[in-house]
PDB file of N, CA and C in Angstrom:
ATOM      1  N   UNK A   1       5.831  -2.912  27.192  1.00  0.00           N
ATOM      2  CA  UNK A   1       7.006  -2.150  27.526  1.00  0.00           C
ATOM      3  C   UNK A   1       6.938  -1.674  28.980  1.00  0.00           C
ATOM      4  N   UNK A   2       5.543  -1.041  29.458  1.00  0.00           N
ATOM      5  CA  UNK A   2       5.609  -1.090  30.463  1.00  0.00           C
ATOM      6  C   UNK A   2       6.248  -1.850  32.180  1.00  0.00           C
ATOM      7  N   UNK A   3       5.106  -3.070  31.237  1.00  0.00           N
ATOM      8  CA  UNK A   3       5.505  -4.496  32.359  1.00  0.00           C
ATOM      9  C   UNK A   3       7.304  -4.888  32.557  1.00  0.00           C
ATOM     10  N   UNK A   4       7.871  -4.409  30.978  1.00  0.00           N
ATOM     11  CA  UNK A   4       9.465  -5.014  31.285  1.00  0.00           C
ATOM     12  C   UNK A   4      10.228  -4.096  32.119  1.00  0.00           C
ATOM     13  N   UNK A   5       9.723  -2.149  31.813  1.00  0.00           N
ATOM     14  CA  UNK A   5      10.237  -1.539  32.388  1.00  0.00           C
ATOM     15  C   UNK A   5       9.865  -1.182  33.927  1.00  0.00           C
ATOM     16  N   UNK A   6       9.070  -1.993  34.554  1.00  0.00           N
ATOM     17  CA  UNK A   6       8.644  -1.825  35.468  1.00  0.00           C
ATOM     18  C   UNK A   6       9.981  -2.989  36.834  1.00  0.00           C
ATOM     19  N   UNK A   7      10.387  -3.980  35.851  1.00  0.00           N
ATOM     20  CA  UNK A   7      11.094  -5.622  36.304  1.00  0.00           C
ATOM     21  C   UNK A   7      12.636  -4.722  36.297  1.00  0.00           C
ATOM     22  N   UNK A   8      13.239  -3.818  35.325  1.00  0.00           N
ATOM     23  CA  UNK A   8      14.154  -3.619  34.591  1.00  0.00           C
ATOM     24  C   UNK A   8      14.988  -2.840  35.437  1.00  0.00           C
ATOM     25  N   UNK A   9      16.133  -3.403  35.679  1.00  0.00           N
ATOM     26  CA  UNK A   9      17.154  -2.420  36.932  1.00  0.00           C
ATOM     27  C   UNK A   9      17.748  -2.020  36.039  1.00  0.00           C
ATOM     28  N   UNK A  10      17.818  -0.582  35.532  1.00  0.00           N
ATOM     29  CA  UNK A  10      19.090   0.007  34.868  1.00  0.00           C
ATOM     30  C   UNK A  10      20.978  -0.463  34.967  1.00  0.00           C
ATOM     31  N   UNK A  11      20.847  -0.955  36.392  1.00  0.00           N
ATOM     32  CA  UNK A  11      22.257  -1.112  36.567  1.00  0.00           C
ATOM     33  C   UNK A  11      22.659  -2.799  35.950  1.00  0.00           C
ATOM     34  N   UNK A  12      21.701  -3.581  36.022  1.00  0.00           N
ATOM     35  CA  UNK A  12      21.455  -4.760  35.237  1.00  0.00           C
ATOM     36  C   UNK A  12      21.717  -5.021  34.104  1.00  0.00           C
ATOM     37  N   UNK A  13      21.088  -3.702  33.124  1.00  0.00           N
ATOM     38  CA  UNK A  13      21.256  -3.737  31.311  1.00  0.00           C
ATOM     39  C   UNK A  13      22.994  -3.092  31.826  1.00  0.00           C
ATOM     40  N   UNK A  14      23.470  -2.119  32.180  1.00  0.00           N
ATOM     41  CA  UNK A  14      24.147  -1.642  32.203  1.00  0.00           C
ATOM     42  C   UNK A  14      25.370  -2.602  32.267  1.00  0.00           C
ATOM     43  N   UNK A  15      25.369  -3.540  33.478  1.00  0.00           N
ATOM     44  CA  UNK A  15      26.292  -4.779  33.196  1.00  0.00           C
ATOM     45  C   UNK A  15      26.052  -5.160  32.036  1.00  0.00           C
ATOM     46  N   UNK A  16      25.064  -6.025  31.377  1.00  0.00           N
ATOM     47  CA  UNK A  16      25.090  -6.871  30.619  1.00  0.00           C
ATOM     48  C   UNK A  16      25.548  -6.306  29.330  1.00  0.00           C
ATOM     49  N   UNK A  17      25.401  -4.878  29.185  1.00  0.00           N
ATOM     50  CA  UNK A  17      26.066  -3.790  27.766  1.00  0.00           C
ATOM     51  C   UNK A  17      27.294  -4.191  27.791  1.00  0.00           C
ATOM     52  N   UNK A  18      28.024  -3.925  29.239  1.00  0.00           N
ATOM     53  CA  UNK A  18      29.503  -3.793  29.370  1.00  0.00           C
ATOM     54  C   UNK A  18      30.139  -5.400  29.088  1.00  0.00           C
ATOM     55  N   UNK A  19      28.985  -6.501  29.819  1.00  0.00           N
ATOM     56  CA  UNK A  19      30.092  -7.923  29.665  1.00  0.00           C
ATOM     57  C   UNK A  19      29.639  -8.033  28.019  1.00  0.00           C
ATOM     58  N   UNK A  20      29.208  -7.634  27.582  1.00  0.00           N
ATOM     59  CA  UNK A  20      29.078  -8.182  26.093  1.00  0.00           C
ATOM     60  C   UNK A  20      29.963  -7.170  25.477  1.00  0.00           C
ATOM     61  N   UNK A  21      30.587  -6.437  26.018  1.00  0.00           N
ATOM     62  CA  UNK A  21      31.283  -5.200  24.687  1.00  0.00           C
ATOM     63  C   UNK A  21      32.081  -5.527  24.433  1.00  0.00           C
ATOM     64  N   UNK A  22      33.017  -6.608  24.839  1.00  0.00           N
ATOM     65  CA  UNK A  22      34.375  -7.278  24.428  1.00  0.00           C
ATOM     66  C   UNK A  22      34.099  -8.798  24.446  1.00  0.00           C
ATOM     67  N   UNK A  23      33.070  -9.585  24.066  1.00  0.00           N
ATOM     68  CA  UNK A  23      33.022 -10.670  24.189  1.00  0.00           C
ATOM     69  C   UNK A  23      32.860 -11.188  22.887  1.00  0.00           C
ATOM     70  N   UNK A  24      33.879 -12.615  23.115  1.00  0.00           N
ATOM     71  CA  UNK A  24      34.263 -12.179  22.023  1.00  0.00           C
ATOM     72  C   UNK A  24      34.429 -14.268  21.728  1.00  0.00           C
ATOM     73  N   UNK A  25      33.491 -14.821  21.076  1.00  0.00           N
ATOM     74  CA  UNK A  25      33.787 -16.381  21.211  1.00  0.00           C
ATOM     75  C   UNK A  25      34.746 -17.136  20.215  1.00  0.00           C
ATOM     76  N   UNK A  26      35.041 -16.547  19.531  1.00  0.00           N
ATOM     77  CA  UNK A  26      35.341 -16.861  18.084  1.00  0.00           C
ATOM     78  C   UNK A  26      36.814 -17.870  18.177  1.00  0.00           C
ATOM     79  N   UNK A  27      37.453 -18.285  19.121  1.00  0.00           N
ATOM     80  CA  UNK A  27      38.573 -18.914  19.417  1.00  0.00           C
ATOM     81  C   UNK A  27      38.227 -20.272  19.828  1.00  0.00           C
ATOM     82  N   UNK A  28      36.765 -20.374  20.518  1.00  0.00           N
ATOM     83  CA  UNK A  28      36.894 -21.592  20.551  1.00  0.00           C
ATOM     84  C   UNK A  28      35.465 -22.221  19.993  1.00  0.00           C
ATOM     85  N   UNK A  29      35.096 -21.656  18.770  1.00  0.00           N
ATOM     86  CA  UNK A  29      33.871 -22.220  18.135  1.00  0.00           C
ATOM     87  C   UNK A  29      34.061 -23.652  17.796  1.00  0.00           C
ATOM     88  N   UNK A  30      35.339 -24.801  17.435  1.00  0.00           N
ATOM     89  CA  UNK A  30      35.490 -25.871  16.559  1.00  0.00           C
ATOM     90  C   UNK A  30      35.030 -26.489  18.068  1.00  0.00           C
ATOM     91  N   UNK A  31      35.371 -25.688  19.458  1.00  0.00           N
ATOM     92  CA  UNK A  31      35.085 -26.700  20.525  1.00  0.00           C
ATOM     93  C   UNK A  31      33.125 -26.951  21.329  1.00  0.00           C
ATOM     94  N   UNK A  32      32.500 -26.097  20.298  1.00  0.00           N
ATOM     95  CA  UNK A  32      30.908 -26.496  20.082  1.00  0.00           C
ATOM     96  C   UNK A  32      30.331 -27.839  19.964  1.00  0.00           C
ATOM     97  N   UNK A  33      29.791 -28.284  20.598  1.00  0.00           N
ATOM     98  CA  UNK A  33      29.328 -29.847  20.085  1.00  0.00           C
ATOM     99  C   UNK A  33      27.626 -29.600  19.882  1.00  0.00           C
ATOM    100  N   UNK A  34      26.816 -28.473  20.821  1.00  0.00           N
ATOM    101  CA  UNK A  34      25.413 -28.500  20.362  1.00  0.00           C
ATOM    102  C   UNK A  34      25.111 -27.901  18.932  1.00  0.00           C
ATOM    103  N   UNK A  35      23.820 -28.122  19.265  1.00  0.00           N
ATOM    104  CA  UNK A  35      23.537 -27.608  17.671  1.00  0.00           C
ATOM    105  C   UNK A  35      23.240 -26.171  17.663  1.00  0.00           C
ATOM    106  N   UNK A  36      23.646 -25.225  16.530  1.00  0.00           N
ATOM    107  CA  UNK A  36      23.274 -23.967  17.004  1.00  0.00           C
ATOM    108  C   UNK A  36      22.755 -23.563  15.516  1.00  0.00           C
ATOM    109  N   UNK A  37      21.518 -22.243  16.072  1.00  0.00           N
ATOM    110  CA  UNK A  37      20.893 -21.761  15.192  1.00  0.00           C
ATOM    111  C   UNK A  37      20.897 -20.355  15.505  1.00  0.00           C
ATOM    112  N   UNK A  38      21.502 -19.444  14.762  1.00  0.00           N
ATOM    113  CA  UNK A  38      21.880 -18.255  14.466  1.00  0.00           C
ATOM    114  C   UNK A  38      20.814 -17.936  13.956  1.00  0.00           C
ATOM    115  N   UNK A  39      20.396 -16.173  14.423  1.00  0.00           N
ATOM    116  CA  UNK A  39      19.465 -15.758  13.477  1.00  0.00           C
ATOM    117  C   UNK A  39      20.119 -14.668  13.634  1.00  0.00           C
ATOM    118  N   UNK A  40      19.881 -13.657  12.655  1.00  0.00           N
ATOM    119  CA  UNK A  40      19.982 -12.289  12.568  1.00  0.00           C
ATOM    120  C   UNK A  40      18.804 -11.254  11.345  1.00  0.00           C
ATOM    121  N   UNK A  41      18.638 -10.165  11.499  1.00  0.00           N
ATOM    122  CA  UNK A  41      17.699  -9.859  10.497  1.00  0.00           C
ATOM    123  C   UNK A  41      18.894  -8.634  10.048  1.00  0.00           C
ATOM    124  N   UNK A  42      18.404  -8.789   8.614  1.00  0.00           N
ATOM    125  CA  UNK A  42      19.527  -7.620   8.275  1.00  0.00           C
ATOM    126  C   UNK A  42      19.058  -5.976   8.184  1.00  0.00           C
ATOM    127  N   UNK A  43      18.061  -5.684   8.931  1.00  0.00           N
ATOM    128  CA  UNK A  43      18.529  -4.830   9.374  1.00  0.00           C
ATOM    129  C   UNK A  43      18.649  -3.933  10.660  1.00  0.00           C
ATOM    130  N   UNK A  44      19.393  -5.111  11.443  1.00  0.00           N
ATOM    131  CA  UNK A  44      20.096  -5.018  12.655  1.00  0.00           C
ATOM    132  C   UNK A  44      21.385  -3.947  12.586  1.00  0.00           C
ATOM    133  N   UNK A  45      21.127  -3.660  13.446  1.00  0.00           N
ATOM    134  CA  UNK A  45      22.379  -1.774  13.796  1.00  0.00           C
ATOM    135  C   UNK A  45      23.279  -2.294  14.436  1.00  0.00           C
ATOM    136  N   UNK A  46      22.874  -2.952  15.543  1.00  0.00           N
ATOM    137  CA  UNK A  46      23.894  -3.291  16.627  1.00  0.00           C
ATOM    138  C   UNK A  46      24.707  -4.854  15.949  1.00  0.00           C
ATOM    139  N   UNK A  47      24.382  -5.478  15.379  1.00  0.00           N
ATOM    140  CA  UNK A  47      25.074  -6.703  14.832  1.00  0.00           C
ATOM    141  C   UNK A  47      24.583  -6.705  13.563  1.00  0.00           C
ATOM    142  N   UNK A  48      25.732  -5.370  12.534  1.00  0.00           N
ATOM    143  CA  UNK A  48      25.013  -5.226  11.419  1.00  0.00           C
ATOM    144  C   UNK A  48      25.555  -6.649  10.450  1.00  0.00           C
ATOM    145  N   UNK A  49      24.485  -7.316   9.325  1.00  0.00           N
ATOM    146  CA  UNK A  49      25.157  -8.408   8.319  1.00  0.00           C
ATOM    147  C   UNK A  49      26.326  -8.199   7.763  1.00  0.00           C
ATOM    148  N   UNK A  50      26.431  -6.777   7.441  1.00  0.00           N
ATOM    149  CA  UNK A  50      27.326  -6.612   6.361  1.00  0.00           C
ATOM    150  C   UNK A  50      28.694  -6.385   6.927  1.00  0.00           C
ATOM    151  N   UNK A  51      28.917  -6.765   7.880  1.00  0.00           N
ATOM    152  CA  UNK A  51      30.475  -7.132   8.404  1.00  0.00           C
ATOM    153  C   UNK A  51      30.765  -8.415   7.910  1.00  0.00           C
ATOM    154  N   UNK A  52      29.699  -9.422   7.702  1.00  0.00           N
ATOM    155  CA  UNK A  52      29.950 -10.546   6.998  1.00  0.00           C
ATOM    156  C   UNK A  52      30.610 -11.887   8.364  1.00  0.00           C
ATOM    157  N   UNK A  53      30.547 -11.431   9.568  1.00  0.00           N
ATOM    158  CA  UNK A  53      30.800 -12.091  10.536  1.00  0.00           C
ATOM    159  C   UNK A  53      30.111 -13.507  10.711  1.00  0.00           C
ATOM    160  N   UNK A  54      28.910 -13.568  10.511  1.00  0.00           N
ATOM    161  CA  UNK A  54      28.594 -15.019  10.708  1.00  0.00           C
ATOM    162  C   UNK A  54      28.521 -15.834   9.574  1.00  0.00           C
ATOM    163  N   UNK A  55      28.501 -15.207   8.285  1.00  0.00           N
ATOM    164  CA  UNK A  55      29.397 -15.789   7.345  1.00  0.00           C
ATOM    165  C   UNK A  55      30.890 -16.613   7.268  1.00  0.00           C
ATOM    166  N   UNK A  56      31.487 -15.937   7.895  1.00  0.00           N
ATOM    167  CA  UNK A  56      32.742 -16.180   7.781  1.00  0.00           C
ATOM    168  C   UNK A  56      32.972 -17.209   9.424  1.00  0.00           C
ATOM    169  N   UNK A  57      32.281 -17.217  10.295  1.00  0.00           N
ATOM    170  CA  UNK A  57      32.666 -17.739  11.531  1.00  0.00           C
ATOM    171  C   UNK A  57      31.208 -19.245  11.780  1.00  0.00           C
ATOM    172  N   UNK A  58      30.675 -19.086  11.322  1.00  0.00           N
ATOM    173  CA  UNK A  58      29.399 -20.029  11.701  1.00  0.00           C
ATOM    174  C   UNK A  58      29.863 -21.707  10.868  1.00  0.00           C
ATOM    175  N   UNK A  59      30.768 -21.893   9.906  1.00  0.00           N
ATOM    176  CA  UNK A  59      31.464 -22.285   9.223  1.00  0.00           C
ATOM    177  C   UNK A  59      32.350 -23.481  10.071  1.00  0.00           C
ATOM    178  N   UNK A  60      32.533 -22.788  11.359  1.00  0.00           N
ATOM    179  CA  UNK A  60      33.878 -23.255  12.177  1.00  0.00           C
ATOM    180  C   UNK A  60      32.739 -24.157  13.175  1.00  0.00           C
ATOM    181  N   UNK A  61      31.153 -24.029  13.445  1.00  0.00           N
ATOM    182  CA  UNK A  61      30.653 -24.529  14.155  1.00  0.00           C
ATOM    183  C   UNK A  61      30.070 -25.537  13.857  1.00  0.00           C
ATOM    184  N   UNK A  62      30.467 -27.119  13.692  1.00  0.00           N
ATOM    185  CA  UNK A  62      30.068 -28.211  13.143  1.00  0.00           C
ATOM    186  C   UNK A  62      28.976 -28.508  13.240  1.00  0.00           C
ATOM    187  N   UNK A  63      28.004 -27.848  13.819  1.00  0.00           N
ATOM    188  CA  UNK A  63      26.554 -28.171  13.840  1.00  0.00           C
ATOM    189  C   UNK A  63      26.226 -26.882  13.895  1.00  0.00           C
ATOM    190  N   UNK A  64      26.683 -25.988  12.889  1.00  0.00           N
ATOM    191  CA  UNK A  64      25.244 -25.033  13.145  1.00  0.00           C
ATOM    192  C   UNK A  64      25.420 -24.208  12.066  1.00  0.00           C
ATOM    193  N   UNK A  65      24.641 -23.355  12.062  1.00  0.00           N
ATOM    194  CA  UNK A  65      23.126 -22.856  10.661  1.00  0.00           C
ATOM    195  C   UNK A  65      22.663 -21.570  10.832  1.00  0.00           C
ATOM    196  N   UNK A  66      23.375 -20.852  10.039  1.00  0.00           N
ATOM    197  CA  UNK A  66      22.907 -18.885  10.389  1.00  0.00           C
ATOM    198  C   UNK A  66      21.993 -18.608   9.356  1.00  0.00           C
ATOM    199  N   UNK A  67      21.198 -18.319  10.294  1.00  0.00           N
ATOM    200  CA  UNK A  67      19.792 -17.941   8.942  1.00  0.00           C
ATOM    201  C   UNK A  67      19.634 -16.243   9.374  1.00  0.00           C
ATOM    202  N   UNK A  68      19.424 -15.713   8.004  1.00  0.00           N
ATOM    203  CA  UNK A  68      19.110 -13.755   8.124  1.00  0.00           C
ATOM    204  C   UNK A  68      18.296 -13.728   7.291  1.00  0.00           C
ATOM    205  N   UNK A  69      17.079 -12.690   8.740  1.00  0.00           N
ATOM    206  CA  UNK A  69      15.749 -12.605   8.420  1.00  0.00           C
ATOM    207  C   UNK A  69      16.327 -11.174   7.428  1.00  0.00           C
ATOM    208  N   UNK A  70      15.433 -11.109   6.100  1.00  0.00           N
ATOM    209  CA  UNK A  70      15.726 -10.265   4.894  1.00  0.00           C
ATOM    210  C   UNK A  70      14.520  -8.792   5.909  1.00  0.00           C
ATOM    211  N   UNK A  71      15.161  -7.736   5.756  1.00  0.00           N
ATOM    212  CA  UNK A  71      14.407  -6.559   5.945  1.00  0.00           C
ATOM    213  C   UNK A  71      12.969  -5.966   5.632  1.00  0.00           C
ATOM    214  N   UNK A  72      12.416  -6.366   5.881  1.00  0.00           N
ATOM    215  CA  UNK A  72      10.904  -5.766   5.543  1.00  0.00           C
ATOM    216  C   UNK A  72       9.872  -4.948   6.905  1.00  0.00           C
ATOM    217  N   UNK A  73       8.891  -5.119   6.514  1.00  0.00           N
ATOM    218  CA  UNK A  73       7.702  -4.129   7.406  1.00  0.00           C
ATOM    219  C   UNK A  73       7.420  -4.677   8.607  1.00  0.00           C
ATOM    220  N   UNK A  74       8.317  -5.941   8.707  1.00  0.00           N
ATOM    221  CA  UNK A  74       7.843  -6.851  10.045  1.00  0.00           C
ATOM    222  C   UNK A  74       8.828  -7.059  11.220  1.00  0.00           C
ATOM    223  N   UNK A  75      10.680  -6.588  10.389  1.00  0.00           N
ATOM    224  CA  UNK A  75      11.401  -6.686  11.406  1.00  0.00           C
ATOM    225  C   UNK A  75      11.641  -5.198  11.907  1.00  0.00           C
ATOM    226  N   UNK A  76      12.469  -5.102  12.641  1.00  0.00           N
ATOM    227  CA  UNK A  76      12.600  -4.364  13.754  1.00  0.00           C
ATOM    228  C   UNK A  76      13.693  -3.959  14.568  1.00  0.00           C
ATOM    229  N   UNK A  77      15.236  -4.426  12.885  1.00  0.00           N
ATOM    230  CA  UNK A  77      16.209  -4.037  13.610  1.00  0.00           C
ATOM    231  C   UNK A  77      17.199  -4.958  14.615  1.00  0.00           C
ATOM    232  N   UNK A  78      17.346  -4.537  15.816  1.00  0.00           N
ATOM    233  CA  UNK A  78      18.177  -5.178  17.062  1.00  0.00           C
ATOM    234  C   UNK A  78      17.048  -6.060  17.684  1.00  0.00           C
ATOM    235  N   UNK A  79      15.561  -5.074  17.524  1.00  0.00           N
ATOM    236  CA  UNK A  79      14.632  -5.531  18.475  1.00  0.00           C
ATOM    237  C   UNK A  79      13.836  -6.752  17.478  1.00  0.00           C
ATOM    238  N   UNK A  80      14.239  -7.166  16.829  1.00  0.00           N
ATOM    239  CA  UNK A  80      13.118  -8.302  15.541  1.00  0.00           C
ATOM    240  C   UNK A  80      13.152  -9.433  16.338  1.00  0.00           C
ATOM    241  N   UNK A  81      14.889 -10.038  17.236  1.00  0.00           N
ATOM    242  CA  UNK A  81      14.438 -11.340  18.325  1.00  0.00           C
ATOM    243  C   UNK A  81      13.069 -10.911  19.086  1.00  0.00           C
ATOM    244  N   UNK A  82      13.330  -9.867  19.820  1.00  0.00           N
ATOM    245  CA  UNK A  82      11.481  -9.367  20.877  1.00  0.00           C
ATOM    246  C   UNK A  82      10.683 -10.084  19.895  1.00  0.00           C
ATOM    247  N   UNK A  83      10.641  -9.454  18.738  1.00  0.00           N
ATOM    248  CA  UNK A  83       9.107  -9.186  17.909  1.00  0.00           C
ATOM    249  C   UNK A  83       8.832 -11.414  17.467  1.00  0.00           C
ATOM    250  N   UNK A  84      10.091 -11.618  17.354  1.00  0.00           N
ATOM    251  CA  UNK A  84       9.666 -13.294  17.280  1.00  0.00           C
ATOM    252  C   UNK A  84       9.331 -13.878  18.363  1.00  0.00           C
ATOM    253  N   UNK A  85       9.824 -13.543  19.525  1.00  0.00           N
ATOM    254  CA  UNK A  85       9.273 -14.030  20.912  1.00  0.00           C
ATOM    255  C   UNK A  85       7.801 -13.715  21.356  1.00  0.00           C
ATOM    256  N   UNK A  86       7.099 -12.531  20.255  1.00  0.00           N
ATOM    257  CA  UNK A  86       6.026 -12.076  20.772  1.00  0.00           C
ATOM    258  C   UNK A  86       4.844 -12.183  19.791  1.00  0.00           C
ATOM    259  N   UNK A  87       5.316 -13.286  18.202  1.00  0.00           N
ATOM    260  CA  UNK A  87       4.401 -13.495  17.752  1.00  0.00           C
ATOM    261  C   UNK A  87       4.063 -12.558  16.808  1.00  0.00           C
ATOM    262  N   UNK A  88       5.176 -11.400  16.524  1.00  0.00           N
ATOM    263  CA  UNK A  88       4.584 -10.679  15.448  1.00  0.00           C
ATOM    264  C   UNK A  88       5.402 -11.028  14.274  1.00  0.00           C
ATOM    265  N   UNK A  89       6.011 -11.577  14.314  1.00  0.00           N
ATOM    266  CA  UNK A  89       6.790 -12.336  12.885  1.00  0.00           C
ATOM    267  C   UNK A  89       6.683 -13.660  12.919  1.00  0.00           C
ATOM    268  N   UNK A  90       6.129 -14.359  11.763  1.00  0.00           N
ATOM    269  CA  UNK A  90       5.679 -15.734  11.604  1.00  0.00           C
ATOM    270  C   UNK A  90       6.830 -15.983  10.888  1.00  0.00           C
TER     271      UNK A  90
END
């Protein structure tokens, strides 16, 4: 945490909060041609499951596959992508 907050310009996250707060792809998913792999863990705050969103939209993406990591002692919420990038969830 250190090392990231050491790299980490506040005004940086601060954009990237704001371009993601209305972004919004869902109009042109049928025009996807790669393959995509969705993850989410359910129990994510910020992109909670139970809106049922990638249920209902992942459907429209001809190649792709939403998998949700089930809640236990290993995820971590918003932060469970970190924790797979870092090897603590197999």
């Amino acid at each position: 945490m250190q090392r990231r907050l050491a790299t980490t310009d506040a005004n940086d996250m601060l954009y990237a909060f704001e371009a993601s707060r209305e972004y919004d792809p869902s109009p042109r998913l049928e025009l996807i041609k790669a393959a995509v792999l969705a993850i989410n863990s359910a129990d994510d705050f910020v992109n909670p499951p139970e809106l049922g969103l990638m249920e209902k939209l992942m459907p429209r993406v001809a190649r792709g596959e939403y998998v949700l990591i089930p809640t236990s002692e290993r995820t971590r919420g918003h932060g469970t992508h970190s924790c797979l990038r870092c090897g603590r969830i197999t």
